[in-house]
Each structure stands twice: as C-alpha cells, then as structure tokens.
C-alpha atoms as a PDB file:
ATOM      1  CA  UNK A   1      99.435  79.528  90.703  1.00  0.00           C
ATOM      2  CA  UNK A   2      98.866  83.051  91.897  1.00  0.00           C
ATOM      3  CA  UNK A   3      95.387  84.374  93.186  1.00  0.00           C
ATOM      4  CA  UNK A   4      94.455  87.526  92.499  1.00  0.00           C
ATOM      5  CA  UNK A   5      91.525  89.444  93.526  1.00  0.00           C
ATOM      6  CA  UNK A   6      90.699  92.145  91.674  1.00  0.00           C
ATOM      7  CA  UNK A   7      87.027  92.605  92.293  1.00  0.00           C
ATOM      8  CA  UNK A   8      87.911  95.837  94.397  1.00  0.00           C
ATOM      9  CA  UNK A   9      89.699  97.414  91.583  1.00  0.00           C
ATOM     10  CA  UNK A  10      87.530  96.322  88.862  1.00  0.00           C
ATOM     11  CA  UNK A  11      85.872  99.489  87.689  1.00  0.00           C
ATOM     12  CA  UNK A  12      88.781 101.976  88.514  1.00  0.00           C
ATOM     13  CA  UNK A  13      91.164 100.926  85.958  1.00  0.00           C
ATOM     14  CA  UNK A  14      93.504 103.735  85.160  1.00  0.00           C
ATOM     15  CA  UNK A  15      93.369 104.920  88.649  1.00  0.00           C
ATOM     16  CA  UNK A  16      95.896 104.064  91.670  1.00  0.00           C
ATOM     17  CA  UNK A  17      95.985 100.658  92.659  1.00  0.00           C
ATOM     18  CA  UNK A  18      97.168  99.342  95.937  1.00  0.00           C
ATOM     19  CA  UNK A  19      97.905  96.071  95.946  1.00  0.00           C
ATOM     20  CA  UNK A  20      97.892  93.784  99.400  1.00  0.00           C
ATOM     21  CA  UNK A  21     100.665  90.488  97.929  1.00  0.00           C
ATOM     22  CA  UNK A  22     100.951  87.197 100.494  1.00  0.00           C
ATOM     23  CA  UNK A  23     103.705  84.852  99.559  1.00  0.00           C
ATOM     24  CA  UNK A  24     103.104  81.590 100.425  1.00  0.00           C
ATOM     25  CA  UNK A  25     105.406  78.991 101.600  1.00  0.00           C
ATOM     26  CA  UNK A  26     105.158  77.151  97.882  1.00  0.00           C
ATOM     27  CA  UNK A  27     106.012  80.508  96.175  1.00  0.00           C
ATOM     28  CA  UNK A  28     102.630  81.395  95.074  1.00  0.00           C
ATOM     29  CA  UNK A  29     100.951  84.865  95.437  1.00  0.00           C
ATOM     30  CA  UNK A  30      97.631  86.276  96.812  1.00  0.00           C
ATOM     31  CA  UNK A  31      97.210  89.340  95.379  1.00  0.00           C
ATOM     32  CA  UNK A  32      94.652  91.663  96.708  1.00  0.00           C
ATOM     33  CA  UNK A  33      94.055  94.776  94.667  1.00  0.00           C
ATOM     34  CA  UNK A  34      91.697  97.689  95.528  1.00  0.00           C
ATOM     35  CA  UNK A  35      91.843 100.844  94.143  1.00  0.00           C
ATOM     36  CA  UNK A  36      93.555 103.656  96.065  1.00  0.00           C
ATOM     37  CA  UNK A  37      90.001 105.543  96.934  1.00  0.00           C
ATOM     38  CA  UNK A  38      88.703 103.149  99.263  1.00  0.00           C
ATOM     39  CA  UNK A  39      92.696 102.688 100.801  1.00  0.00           C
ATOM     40  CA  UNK A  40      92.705 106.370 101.486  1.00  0.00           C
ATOM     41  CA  UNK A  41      89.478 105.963 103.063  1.00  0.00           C
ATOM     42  CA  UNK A  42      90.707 103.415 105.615  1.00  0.00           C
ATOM     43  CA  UNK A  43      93.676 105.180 106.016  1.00  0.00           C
ATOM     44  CA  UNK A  44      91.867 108.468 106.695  1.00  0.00           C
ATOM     45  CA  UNK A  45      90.267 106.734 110.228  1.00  0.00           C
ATOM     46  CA  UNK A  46      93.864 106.750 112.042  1.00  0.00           C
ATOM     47  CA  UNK A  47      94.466 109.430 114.479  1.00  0.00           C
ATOM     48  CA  UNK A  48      97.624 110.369 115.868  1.00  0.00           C
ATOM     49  CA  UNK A  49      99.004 109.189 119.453  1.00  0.00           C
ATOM     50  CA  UNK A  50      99.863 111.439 121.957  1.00  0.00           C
ATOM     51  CA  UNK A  51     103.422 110.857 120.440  1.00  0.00           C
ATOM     52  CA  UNK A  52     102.368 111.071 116.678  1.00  0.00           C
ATOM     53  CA  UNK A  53     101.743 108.491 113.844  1.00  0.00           C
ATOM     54  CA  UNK A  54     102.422 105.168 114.737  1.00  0.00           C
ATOM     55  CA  UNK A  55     102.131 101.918 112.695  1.00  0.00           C
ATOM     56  CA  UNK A  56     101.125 101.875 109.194  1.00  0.00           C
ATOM     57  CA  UNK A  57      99.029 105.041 109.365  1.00  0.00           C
ATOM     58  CA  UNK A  58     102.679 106.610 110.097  1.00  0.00           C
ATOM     59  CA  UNK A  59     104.074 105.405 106.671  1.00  0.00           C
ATOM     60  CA  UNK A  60     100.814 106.429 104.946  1.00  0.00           C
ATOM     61  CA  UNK A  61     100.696 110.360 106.468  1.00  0.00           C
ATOM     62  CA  UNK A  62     104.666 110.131 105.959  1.00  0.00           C
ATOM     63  CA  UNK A  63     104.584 108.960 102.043  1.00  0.00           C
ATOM     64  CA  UNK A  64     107.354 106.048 103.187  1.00  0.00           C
ATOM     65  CA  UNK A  65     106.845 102.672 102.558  1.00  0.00           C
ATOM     66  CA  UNK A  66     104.921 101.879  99.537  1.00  0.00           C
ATOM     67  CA  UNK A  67     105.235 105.026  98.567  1.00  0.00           C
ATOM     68  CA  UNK A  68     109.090 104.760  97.908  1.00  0.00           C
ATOM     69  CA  UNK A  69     109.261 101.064  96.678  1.00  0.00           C
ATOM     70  CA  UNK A  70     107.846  98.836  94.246  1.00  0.00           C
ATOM     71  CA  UNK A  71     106.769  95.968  97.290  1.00  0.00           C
ATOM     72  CA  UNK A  72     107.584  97.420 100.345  1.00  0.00           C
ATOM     73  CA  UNK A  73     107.217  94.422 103.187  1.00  0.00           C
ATOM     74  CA  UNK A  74     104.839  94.984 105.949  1.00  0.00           C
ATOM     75  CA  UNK A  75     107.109  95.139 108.888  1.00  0.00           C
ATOM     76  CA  UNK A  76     104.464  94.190 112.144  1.00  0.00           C
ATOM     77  CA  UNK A  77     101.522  92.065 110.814  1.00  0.00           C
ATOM     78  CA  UNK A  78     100.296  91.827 113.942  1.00  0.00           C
ATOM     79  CA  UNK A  79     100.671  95.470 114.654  1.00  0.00           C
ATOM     80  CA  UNK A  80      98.798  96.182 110.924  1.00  0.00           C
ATOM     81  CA  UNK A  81      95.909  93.176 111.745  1.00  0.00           C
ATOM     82  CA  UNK A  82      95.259  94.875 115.300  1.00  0.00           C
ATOM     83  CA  UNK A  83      95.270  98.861 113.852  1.00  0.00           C
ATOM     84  CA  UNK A  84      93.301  97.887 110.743  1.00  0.00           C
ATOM     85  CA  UNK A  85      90.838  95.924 113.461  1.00  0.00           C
ATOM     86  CA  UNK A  86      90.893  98.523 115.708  1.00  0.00           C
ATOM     87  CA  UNK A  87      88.621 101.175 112.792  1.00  0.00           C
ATOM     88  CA  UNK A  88      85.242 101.196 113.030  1.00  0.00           C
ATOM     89  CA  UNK A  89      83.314 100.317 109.433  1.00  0.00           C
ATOM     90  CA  UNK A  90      80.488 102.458 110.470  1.00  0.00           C
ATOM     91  CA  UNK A  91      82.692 105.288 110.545  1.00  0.00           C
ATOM     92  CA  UNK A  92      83.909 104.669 106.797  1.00  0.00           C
ATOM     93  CA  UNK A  93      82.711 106.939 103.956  1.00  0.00           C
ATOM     94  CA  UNK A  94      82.300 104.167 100.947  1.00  0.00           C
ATOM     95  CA  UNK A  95      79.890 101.289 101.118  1.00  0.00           C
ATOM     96  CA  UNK A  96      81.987  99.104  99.841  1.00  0.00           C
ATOM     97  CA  UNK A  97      84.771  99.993 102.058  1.00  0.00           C
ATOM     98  CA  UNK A  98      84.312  98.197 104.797  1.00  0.00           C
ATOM     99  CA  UNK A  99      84.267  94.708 102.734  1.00  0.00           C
ATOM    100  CA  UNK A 100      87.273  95.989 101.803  1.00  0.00           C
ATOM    101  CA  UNK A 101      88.422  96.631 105.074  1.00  0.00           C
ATOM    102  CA  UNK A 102      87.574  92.927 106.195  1.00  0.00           C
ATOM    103  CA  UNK A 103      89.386  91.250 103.110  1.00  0.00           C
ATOM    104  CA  UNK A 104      92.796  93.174 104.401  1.00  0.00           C
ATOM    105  CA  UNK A 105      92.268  92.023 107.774  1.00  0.00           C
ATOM    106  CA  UNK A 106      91.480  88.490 106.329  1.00  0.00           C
ATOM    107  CA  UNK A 107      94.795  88.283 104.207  1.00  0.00           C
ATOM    108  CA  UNK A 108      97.040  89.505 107.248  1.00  0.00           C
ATOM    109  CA  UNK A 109      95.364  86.941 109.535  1.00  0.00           C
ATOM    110  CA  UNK A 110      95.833  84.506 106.996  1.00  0.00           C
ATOM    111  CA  UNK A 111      99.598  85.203 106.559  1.00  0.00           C
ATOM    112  CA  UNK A 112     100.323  85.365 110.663  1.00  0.00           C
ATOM    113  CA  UNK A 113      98.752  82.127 111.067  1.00  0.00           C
ATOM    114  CA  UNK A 114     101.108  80.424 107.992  1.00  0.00           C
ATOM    115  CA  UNK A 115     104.208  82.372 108.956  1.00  0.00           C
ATOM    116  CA  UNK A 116     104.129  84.248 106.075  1.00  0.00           C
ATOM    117  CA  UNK A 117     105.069  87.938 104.542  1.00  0.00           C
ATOM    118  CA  UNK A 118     102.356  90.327 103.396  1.00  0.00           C
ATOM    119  CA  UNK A 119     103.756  93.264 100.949  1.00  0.00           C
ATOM    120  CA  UNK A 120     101.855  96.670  99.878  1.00  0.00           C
ATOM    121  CA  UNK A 121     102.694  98.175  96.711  1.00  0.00           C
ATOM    122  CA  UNK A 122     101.285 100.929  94.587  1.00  0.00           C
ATOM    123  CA  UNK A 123     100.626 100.907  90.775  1.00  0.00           C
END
C-alpha cells in the first residue's frame, strides 16, 4: 500500500506539485508531495561553486531532470541528503518551509539506509 503525504500540498491544488517517490523493496511507494513554492524556496539557497552548479541545484538552475521526465531518479542520495543538509532553515523565506525541508531530508535518509531509489517528478 502506497503512503502518500500530501499535507504540504494540501491547499495549493491546481498549482505545481513536486513530488519526492521512495520505492521500497516490497514495491510500495512513499510519496511526498509539496507544492512547487516552498521547492523553489529550498532550491533558491544553493549557490554556485567556484566551478558552477553542482548536484541537484545544477538540474534545478539547468531545467534537466524532473523537468524533462515524468520520474526522473535521483542519481547521488547521498550527495542530495548532504546539499539539502547543508541549507540553513533560518535562511528560508516560508514558515513552513523548513518542515518541509526536514521531511526531504527524512525520506532520502530513509531510502540510503534501506538501499532504496528516491525519484522527483513534477505535476
């Protein structure tokens, strides 16, 4: 039986939706959907390396990824884990945000320590 949390989309219907999926070994899904505001938001708090986007925040600023297919697999999770742990919540414009911020960082830690895939998609 999937899980699917939708209590940081709940309010936004009609607007984007990016959705956080974890397949688990048995097939089912956790499905984490926020809506796109408070992605952009946690996005937004990357900065550039001395040799340009790196990581995730490259396929955000470069529209790849997600942005080009239905479930696009997260390549690194523990590259993703450590960049989204790396952001400051204080720094983050939405209240809610930063709960956000900790329920993506909870999923991918989840997934690493089962050996499983985490997926981003847009809808």
């Amino acid at each position: 039986m999937d899980n699917i949390i939708s209590k940081y989309y709940d309010g936004y219907e009609g607007e984007p939706e990016i959705q956080f999926i974890k397949l688990s070994s048995s097939g089912s899904k956790t499905i984490l959907g926020i809506w796109d505001g408070y992605f952009d938001d946690i996005m937004r708090q990357f900065s550039p390396t001395g040799s340009g986007w790196t990581g995730l925040a490259y396929c955000y600023h470069m529209c790849i990824g997600w942005e080009e297919e239905s479930h696009w697999e997260i390549p690194d999770l523990n590259e993703a884990l450590a960049e989204f742990q790396s952001l400051n919540p204080q720094k983050l414009e939405f209240d809610t945000t930063p709960e956000v911020l900790y329920a993506i960082c909870e999923l991918i830690a989840t997934a690493i320590k089962k050996n499983e895939q985490v997926w981003i998609a847009k809808d």
